[in-house]
N, C-alpha and C. Protein backbone atom coordinates (compact mmCIF):
# COMPACT_ATOMS: atom_id res chain seq x y z
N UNK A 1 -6.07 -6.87 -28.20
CA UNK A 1 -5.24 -5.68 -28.20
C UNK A 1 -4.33 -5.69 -26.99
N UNK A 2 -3.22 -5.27 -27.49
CA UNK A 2 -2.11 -5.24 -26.02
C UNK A 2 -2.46 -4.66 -25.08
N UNK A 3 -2.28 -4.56 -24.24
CA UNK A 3 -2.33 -3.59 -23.01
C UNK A 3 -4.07 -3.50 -22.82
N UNK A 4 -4.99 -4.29 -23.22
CA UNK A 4 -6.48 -3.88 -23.37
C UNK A 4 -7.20 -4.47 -22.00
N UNK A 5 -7.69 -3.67 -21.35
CA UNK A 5 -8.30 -3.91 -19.81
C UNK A 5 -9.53 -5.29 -20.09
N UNK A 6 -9.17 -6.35 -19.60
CA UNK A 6 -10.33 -7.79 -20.08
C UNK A 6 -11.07 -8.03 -18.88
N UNK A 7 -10.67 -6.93 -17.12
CA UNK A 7 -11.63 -7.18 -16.34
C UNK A 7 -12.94 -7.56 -15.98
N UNK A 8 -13.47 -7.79 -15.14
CA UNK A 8 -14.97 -8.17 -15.19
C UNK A 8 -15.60 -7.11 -15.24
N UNK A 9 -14.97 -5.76 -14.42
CA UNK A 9 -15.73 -4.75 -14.67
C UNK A 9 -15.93 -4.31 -16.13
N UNK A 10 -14.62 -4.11 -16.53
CA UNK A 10 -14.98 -3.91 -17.94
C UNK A 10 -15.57 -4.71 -18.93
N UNK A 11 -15.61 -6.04 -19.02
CA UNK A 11 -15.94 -6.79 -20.12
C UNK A 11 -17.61 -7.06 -19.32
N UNK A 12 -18.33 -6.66 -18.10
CA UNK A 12 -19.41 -6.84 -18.13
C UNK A 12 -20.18 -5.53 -17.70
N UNK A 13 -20.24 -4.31 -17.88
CA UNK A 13 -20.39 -3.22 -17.20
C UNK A 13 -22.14 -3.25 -17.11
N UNK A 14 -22.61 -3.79 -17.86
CA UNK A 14 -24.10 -3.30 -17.38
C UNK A 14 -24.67 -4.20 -16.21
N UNK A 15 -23.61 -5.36 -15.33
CA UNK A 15 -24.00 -6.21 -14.38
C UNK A 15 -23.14 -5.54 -12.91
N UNK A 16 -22.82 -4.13 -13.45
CA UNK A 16 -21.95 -3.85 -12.19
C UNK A 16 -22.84 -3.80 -11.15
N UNK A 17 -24.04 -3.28 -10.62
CA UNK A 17 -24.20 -3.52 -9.67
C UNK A 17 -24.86 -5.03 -8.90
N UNK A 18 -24.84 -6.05 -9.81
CA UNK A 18 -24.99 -7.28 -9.56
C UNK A 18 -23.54 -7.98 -8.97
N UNK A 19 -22.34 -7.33 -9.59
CA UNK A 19 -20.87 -7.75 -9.09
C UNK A 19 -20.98 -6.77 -7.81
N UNK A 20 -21.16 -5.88 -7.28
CA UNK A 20 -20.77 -5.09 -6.61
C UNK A 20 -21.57 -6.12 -5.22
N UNK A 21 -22.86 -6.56 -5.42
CA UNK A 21 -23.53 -7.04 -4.35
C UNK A 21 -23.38 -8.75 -4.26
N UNK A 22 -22.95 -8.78 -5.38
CA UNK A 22 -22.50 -10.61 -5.19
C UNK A 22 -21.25 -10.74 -4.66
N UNK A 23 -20.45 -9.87 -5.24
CA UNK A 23 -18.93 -9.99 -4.32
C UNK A 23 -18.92 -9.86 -3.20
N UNK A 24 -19.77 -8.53 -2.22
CA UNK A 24 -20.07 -8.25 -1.07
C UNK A 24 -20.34 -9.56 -0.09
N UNK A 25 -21.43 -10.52 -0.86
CA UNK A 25 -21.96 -11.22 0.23
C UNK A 25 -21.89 -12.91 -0.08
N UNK A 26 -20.79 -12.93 -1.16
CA UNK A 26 -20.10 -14.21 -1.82
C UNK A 26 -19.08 -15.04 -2.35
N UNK A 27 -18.26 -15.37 -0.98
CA UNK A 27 -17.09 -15.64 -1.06
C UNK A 27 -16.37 -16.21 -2.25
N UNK A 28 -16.74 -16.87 -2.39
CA UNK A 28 -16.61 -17.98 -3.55
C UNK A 28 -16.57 -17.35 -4.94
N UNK A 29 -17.62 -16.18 -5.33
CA UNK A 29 -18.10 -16.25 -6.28
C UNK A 29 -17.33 -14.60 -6.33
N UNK A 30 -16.41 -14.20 -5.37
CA UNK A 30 -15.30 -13.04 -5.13
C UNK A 30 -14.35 -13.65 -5.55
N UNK A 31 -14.28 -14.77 -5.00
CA UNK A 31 -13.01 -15.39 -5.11
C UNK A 31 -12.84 -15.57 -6.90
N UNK A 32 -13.77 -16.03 -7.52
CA UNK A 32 -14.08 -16.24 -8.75
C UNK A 32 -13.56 -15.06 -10.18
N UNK A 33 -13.89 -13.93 -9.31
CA UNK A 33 -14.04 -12.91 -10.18
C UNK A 33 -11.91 -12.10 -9.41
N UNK A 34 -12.04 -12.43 -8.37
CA UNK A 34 -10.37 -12.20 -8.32
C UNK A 34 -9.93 -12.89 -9.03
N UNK A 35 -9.93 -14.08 -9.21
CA UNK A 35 -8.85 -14.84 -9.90
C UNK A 35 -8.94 -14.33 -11.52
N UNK A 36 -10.06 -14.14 -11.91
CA UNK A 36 -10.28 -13.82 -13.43
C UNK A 36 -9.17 -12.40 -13.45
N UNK A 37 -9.73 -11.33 -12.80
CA UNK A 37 -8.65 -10.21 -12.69
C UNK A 37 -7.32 -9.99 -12.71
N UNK A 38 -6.82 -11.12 -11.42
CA UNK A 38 -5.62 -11.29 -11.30
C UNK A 38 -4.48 -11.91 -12.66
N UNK A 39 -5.64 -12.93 -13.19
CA UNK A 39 -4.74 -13.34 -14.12
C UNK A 39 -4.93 -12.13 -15.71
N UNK A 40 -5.87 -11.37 -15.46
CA UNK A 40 -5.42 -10.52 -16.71
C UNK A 40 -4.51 -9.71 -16.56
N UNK A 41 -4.14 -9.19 -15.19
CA UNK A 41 -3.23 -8.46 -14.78
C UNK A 41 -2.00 -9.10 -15.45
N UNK A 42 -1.64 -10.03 -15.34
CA UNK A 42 -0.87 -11.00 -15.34
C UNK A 42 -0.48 -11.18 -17.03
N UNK A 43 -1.22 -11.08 -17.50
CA UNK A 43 -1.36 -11.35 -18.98
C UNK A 43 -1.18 -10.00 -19.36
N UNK A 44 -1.85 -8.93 -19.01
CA UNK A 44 -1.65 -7.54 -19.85
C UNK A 44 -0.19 -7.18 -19.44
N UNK A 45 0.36 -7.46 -18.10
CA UNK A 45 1.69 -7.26 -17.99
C UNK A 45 2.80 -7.83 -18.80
N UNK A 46 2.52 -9.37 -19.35
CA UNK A 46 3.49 -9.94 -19.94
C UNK A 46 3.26 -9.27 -21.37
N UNK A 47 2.20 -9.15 -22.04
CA UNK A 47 2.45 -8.74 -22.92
C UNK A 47 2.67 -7.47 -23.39
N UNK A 48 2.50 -6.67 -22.99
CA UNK A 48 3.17 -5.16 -22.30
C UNK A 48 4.71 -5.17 -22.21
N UNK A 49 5.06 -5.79 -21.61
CA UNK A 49 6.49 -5.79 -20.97
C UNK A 49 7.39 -6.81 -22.17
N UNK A 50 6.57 -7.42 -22.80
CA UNK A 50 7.21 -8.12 -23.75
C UNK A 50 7.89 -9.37 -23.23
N UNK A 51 7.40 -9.79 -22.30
CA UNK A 51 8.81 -10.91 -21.46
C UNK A 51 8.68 -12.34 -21.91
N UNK A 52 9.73 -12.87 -21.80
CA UNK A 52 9.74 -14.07 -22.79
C UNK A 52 8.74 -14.90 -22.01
N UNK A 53 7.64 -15.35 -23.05
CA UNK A 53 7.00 -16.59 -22.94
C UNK A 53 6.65 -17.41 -24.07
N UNK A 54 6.31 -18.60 -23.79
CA UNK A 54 5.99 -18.84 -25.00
C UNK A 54 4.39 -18.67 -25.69
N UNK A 55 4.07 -18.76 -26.63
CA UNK A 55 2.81 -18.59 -26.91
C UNK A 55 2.19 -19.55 -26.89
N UNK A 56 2.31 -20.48 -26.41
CA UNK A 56 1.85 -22.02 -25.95
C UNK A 56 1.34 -21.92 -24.34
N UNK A 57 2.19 -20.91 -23.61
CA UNK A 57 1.89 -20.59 -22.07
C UNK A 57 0.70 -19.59 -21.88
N UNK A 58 1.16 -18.63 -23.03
CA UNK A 58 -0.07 -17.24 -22.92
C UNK A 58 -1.25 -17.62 -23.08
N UNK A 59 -1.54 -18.38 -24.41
CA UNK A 59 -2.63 -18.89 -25.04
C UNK A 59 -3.57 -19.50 -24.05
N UNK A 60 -2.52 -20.64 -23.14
CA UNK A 60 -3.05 -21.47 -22.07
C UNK A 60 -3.61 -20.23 -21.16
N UNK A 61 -3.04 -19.31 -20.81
CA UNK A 61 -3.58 -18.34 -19.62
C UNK A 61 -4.52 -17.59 -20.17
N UNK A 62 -4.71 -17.09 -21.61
CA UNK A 62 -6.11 -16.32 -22.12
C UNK A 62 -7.14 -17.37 -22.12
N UNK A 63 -6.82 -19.06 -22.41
CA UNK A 63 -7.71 -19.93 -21.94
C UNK A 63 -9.19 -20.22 -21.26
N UNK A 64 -8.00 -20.24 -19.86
CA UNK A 64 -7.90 -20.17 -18.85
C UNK A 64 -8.88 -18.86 -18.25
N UNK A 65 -8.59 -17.39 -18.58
CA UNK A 65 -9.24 -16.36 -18.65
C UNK A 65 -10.30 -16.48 -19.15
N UNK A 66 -10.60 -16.52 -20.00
CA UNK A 66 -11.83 -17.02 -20.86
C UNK A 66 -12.74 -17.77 -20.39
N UNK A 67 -12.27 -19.30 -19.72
CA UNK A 67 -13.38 -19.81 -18.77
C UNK A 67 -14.16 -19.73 -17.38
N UNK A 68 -12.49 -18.31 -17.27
CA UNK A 68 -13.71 -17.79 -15.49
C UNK A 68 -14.13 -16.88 -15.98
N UNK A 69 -13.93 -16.15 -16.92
CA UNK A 69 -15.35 -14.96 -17.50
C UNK A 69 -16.44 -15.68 -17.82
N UNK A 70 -16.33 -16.86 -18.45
CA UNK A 70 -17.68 -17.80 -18.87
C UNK A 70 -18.22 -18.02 -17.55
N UNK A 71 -17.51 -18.42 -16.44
CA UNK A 71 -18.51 -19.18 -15.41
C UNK A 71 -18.96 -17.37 -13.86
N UNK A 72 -18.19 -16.40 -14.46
CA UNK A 72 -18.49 -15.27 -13.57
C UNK A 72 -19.94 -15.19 -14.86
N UNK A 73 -20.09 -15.14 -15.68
CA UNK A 73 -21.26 -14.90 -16.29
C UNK A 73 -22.30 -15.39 -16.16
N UNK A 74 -22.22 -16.70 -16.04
CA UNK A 74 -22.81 -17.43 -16.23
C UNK A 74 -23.73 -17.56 -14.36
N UNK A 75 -22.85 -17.03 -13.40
CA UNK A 75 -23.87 -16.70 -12.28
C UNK A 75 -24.51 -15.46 -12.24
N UNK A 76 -23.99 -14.55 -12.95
CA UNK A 76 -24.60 -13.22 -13.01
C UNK A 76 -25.62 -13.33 -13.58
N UNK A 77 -25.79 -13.93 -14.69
CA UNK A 77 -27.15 -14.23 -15.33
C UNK A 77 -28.15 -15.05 -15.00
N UNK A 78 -28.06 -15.84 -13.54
CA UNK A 78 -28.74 -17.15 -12.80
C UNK A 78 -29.05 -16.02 -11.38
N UNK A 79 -28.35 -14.64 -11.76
CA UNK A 79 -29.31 -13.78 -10.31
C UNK A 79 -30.36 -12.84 -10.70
């Protein structure tokens, strides 16, 4: 859905306070869960705003999205 929030908070809410204390005291694994954010930002804006891309670029960036939600999960569930 356009404009649809794909954050970590949102797409994992019952691990919030596992994000809240892993981000706190885990650089890496902050760093992990920014980049996932940043690029939905990124994505809900383009497609929002309508701005020319191609769907060969987007696709690559929901990808892309898709595999740091897999690997932010995938430590949340190893704590």
């Amino acid at each position: 859905m356009l404009g649809e929030h794909h954050d970590i908070e949102h797409e994992f809410p019952e691990f919030h306070a596992q994000l809240e204390a892993l981000s706190s005291k885990d650089e890496q694994f902050k760093a992990l869960v920014d980049q996932h954010d940043d690029l939905d930002n990124r994505i809900r804006r383009l497609e929002e705003a309508q701005l020319p891309i191609s769907d060969e670029e987007i696709e690559k960036m929901k990808f892309r999205r898709a595999a740091l939600k897999d690997q932010v999960y995938n430590v949340l569930r190893a704590v």
